[in-house]
PDB file of N, CA and C in Angstrom:
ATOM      1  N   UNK A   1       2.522  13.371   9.477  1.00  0.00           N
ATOM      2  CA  UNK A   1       3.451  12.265   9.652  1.00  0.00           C
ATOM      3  C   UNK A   1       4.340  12.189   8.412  1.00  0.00           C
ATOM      4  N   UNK A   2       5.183  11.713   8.718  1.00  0.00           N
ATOM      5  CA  UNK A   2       6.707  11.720   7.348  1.00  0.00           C
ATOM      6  C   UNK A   2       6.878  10.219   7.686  1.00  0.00           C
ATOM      7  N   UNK A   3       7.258   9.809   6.542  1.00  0.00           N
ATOM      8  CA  UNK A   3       7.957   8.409   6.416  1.00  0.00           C
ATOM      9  C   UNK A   3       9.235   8.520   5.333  1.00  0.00           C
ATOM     10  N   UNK A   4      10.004   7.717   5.800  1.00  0.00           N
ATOM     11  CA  UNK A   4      11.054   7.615   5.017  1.00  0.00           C
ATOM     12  C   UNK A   4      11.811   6.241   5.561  1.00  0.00           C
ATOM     13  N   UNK A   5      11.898   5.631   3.884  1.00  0.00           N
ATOM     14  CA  UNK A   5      11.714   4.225   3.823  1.00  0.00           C
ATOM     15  C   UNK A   5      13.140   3.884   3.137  1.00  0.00           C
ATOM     16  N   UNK A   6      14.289   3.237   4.125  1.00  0.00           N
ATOM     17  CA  UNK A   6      15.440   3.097   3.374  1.00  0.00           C
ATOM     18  C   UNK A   6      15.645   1.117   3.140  1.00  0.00           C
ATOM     19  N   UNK A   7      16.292   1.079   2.501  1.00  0.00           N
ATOM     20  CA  UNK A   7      16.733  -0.136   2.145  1.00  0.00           C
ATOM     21  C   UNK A   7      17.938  -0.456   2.998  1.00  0.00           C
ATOM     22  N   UNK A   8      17.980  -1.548   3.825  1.00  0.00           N
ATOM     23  CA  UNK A   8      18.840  -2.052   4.825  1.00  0.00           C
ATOM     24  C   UNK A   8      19.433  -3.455   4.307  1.00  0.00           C
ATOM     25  N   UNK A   9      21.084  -4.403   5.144  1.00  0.00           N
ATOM     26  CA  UNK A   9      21.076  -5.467   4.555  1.00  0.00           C
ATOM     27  C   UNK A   9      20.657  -6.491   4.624  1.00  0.00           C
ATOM     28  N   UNK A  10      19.495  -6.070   6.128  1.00  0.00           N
ATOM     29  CA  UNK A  10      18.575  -7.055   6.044  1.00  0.00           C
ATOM     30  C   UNK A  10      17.068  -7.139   5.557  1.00  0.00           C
ATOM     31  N   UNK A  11      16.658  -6.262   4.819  1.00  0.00           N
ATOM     32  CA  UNK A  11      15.438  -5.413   4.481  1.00  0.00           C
ATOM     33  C   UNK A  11      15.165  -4.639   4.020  1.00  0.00           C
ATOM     34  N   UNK A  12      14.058  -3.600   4.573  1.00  0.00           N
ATOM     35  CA  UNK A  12      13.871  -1.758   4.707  1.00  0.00           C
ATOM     36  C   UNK A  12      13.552  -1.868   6.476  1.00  0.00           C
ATOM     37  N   UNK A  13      14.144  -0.466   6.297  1.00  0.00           N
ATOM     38  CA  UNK A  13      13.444  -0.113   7.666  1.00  0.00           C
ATOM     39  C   UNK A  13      12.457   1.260   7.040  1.00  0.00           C
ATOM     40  N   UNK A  14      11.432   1.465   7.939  1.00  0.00           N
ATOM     41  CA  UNK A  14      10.780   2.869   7.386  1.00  0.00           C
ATOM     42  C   UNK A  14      10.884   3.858   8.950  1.00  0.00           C
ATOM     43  N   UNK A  15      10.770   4.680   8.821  1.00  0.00           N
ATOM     44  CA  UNK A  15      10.626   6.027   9.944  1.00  0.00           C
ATOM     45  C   UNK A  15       9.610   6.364  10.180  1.00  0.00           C
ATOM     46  N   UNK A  16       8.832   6.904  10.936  1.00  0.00           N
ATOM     47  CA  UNK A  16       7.931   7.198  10.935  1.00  0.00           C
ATOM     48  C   UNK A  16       8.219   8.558  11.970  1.00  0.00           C
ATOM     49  N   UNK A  17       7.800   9.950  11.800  1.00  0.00           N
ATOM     50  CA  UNK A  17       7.997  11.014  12.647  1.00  0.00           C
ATOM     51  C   UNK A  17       6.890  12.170  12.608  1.00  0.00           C
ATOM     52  N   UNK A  18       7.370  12.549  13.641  1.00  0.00           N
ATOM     53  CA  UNK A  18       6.030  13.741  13.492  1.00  0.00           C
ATOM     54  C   UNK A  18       4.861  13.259  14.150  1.00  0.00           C
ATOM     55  N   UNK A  19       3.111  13.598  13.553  1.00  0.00           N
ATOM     56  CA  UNK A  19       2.182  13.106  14.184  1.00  0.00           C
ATOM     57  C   UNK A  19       2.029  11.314  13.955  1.00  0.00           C
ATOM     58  N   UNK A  20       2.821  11.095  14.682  1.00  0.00           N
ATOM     59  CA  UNK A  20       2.589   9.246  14.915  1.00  0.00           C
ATOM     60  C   UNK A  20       2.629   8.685  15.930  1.00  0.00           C
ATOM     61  N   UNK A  21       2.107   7.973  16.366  1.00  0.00           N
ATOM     62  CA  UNK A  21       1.624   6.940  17.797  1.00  0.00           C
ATOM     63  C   UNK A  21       2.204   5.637  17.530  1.00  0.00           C
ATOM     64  N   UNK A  22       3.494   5.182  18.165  1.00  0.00           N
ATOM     65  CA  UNK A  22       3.600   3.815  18.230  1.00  0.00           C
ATOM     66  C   UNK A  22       2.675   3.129  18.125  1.00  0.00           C
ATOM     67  N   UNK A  23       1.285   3.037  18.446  1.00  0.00           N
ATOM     68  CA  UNK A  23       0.201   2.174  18.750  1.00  0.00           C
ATOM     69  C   UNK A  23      -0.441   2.022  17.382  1.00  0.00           C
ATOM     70  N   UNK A  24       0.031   3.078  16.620  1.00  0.00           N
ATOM     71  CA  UNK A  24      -0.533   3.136  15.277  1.00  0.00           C
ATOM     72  C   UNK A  24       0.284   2.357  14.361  1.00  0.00           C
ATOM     73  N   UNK A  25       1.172   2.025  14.572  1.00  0.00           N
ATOM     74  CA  UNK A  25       2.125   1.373  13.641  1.00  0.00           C
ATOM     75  C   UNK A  25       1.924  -0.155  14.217  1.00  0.00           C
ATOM     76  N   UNK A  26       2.150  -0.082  15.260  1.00  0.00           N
ATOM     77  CA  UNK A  26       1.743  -1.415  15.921  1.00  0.00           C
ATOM     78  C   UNK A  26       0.501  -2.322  15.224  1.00  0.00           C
ATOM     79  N   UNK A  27      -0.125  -1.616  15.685  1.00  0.00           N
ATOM     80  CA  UNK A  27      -1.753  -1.758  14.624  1.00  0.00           C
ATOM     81  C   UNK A  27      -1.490  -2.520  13.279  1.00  0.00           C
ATOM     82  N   UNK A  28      -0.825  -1.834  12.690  1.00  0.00           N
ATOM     83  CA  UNK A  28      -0.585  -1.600  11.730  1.00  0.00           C
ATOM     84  C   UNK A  28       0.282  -3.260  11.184  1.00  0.00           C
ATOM     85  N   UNK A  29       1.079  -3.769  12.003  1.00  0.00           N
ATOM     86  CA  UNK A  29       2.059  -4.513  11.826  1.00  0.00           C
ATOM     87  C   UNK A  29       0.537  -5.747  12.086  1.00  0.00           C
ATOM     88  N   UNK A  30       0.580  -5.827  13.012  1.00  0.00           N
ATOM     89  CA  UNK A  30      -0.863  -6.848  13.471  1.00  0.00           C
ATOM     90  C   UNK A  30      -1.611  -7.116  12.554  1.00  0.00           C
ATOM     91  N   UNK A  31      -2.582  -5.712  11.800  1.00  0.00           N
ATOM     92  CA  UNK A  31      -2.665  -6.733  10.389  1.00  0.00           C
ATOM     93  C   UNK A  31      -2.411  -7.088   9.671  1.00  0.00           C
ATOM     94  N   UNK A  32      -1.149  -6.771   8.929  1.00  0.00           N
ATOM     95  CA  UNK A  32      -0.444  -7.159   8.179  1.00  0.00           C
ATOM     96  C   UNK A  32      -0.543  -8.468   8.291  1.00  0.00           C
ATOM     97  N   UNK A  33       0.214  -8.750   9.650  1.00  0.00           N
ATOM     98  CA  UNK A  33       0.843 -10.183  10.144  1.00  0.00           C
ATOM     99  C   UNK A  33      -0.566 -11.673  10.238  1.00  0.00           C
ATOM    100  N   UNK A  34      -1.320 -10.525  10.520  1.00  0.00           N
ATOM    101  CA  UNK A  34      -3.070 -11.548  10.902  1.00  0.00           C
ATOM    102  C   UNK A  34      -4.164 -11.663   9.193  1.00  0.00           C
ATOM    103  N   UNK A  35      -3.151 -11.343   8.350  1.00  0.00           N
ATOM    104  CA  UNK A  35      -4.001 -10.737   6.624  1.00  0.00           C
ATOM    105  C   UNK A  35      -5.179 -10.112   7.259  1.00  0.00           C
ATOM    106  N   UNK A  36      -5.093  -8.982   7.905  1.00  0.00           N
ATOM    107  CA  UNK A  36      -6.586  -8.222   8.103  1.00  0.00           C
ATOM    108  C   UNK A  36      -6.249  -7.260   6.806  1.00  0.00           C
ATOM    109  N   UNK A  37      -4.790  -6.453   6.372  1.00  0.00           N
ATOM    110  CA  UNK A  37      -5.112  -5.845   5.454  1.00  0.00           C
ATOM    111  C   UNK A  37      -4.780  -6.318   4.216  1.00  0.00           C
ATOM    112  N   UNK A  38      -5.075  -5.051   3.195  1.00  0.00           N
ATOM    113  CA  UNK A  38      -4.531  -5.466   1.570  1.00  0.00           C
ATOM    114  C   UNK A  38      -3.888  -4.048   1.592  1.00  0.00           C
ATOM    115  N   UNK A  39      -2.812  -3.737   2.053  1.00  0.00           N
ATOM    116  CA  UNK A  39      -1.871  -2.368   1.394  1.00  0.00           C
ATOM    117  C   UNK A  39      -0.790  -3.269   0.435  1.00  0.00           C
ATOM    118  N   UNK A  40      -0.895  -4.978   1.012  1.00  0.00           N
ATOM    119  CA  UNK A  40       0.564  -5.378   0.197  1.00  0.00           C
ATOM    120  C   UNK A  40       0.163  -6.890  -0.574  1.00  0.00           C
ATOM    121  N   UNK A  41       0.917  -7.068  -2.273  1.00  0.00           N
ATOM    122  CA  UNK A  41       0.316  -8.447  -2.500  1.00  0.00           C
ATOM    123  C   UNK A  41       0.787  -9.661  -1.359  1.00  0.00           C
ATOM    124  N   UNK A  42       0.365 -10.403  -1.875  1.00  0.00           N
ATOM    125  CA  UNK A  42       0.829 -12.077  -1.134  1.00  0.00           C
ATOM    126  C   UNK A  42       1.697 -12.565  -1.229  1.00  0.00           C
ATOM    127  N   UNK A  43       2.374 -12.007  -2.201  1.00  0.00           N
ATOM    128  CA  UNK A  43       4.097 -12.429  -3.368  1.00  0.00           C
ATOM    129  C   UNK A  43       4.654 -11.059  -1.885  1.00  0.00           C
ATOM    130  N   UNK A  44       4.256 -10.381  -1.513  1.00  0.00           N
ATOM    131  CA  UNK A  44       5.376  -9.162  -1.324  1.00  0.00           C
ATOM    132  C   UNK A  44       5.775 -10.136   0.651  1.00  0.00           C
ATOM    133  N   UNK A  45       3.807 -10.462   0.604  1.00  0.00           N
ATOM    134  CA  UNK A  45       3.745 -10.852   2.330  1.00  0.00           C
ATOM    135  C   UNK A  45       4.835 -11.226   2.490  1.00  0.00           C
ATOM    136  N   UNK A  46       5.062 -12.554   1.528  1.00  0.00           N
ATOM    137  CA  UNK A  46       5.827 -13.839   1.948  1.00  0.00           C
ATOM    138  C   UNK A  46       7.016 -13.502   1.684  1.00  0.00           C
ATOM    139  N   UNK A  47       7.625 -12.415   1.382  1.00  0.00           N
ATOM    140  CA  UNK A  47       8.981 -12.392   1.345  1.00  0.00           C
ATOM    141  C   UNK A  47       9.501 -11.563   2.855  1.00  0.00           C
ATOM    142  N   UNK A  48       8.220 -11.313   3.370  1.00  0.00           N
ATOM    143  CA  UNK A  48       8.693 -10.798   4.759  1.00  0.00           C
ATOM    144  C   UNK A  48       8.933 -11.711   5.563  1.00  0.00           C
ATOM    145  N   UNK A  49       9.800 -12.138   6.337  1.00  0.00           N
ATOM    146  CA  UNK A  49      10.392 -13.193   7.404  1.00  0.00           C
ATOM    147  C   UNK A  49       9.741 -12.442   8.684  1.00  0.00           C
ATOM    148  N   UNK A  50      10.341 -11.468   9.293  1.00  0.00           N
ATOM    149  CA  UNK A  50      10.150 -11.067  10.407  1.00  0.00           C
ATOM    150  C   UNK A  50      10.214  -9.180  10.304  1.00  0.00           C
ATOM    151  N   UNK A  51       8.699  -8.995  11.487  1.00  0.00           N
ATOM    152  CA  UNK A  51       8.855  -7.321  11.357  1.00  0.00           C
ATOM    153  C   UNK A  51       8.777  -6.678  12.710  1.00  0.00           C
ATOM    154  N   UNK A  52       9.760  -5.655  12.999  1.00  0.00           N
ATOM    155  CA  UNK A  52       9.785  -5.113  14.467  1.00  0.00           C
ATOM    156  C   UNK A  52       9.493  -3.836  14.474  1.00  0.00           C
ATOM    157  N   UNK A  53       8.860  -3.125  15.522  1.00  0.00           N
ATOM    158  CA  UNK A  53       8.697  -1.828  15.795  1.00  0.00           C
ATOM    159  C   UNK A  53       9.305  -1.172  17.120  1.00  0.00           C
ATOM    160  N   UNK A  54      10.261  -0.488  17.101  1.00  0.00           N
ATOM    161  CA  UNK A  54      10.905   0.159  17.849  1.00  0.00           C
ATOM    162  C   UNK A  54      10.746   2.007  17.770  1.00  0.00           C
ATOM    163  N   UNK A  55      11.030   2.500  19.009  1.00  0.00           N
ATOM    164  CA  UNK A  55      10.439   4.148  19.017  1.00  0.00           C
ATOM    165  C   UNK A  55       9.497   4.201  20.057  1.00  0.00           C
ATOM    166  N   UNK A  56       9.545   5.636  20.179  1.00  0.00           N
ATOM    167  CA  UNK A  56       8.525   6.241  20.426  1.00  0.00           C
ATOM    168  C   UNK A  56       7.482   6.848  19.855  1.00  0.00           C
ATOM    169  N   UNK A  57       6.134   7.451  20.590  1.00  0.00           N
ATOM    170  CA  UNK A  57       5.434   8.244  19.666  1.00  0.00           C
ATOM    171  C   UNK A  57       6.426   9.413  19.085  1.00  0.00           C
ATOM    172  N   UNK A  58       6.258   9.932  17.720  1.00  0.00           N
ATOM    173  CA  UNK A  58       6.763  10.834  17.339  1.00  0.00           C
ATOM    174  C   UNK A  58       7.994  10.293  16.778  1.00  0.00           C
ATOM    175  N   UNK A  59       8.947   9.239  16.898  1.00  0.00           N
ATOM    176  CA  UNK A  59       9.944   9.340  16.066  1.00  0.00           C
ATOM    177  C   UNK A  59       9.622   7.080  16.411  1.00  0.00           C
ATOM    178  N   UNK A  60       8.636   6.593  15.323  1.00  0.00           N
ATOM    179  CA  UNK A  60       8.722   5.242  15.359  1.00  0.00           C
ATOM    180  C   UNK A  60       9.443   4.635  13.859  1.00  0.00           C
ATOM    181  N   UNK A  61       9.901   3.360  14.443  1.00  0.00           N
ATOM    182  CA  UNK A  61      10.937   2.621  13.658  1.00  0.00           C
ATOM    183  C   UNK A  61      10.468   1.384  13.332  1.00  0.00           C
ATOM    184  N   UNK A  62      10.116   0.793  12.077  1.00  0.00           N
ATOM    185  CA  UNK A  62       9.487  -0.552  11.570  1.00  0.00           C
ATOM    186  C   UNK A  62      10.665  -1.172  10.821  1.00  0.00           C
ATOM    187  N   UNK A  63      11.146  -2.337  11.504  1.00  0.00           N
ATOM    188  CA  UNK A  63      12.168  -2.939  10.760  1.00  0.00           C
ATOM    189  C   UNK A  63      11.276  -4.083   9.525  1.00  0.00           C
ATOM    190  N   UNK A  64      11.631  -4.135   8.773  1.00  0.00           N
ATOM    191  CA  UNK A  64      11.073  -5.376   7.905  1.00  0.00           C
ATOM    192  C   UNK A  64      12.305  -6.159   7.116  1.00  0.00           C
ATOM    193  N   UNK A  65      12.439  -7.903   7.389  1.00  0.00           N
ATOM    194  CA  UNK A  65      13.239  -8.393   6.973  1.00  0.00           C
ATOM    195  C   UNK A  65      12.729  -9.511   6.251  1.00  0.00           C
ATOM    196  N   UNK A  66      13.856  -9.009   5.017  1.00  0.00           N
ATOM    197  CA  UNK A  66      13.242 -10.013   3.918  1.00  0.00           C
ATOM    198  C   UNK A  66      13.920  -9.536   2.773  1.00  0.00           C
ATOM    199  N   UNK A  67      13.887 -10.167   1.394  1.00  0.00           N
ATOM    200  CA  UNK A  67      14.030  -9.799   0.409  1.00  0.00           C
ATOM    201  C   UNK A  67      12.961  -8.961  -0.399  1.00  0.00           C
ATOM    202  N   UNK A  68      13.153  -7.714  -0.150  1.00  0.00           N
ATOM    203  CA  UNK A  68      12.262  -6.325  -0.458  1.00  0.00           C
ATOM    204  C   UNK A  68      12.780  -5.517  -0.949  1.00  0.00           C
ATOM    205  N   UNK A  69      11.679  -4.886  -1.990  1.00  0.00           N
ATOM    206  CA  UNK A  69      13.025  -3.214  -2.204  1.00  0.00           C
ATOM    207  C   UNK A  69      12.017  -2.204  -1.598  1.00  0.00           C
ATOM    208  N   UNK A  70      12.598  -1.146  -1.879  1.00  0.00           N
ATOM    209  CA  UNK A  70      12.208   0.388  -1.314  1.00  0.00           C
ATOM    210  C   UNK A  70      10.777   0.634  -1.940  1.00  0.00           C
ATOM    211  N   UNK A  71      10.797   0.531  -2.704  1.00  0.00           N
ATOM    212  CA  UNK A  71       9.539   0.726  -3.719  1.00  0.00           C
ATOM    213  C   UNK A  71       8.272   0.061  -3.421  1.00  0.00           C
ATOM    214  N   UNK A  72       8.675  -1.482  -3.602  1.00  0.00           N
ATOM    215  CA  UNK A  72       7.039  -2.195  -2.776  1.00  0.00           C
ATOM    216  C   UNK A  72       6.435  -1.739  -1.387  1.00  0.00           C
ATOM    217  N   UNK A  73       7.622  -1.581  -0.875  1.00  0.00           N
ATOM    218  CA  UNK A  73       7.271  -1.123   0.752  1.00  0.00           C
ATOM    219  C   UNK A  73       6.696   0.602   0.433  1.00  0.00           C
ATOM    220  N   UNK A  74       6.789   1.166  -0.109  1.00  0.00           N
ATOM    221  CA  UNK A  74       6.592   2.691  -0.256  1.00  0.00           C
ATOM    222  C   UNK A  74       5.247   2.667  -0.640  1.00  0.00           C
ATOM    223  N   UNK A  75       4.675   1.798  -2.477  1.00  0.00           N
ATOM    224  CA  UNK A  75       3.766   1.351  -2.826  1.00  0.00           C
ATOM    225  C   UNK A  75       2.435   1.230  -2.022  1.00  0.00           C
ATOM    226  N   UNK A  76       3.025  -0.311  -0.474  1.00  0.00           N
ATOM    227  CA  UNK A  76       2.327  -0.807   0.443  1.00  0.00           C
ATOM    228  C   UNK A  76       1.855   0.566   1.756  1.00  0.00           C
ATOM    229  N   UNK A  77       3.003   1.255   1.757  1.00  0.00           N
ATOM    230  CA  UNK A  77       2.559   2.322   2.116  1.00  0.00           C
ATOM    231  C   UNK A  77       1.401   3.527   2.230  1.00  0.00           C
ATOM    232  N   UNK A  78       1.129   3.723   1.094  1.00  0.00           N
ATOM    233  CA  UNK A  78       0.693   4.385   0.272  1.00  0.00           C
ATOM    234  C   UNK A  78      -0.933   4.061   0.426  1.00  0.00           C
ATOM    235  N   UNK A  79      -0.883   2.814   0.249  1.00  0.00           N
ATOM    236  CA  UNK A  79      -2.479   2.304   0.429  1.00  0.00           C
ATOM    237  C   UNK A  79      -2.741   1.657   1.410  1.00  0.00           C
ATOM    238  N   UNK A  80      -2.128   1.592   2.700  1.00  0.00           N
ATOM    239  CA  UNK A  80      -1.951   1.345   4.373  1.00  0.00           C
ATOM    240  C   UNK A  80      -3.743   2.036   4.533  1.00  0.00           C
ATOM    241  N   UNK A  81      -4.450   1.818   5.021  1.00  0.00           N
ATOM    242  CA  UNK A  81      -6.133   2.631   5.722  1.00  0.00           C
ATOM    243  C   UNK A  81      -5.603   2.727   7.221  1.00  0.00           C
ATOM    244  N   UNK A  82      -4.737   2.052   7.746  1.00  0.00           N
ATOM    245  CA  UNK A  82      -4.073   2.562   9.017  1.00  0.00           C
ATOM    246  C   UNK A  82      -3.117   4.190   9.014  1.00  0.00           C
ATOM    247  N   UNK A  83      -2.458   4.238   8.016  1.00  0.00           N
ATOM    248  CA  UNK A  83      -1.810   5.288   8.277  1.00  0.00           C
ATOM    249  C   UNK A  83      -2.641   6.354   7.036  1.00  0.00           C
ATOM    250  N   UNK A  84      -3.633   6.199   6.623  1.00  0.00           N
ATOM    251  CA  UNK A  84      -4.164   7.238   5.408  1.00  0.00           C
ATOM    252  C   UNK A  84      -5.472   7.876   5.959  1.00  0.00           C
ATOM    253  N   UNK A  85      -5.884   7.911   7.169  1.00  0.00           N
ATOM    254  CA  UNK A  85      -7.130   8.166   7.887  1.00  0.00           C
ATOM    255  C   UNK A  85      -7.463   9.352   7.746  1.00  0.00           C
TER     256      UNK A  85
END
């Protein structure tokens, strides 16, 4: 799987391509949204307003809006147990 995480003017959006399952990102957004995980602090949560997932398997799209940069989201990435399996 590849990610690539750009800075938008309402956010980041990240990519997701290759071996990825919408259902996995989905997942993924759910705990975020429910604090099941810790990939991100509590300072980073709350600057997220609203997050969407668009795509298919193989080429999925996570919008995140908020005042964020590229870096925390990459960071949060990084230590995701959803996408590091």
């Amino acid at each position: 799987m590849q990610k690539n995480v750009l800075k938008t003017g309402e956010g980041v959006r990240i990519s997701f391509t290759g071996a990825v399952e919408k259902r996995q990102i989905v997942k993924m957004v759910e705990n975020c949204a429910t604090g099941q995980c810790e990939c991100m602090s509590d300072e980073t949560k709350k600057k997220i307003s609203d997050m969407h997932v668009d795509g298919m398997d193989g080429d999925v799209r996570l919008n995140l809006t908020g005042d964020l940069s590229k870096e925390e989201i990459e960071a949060a990435l990084a230590r995701s147990k959803v996408l590091n399996k």
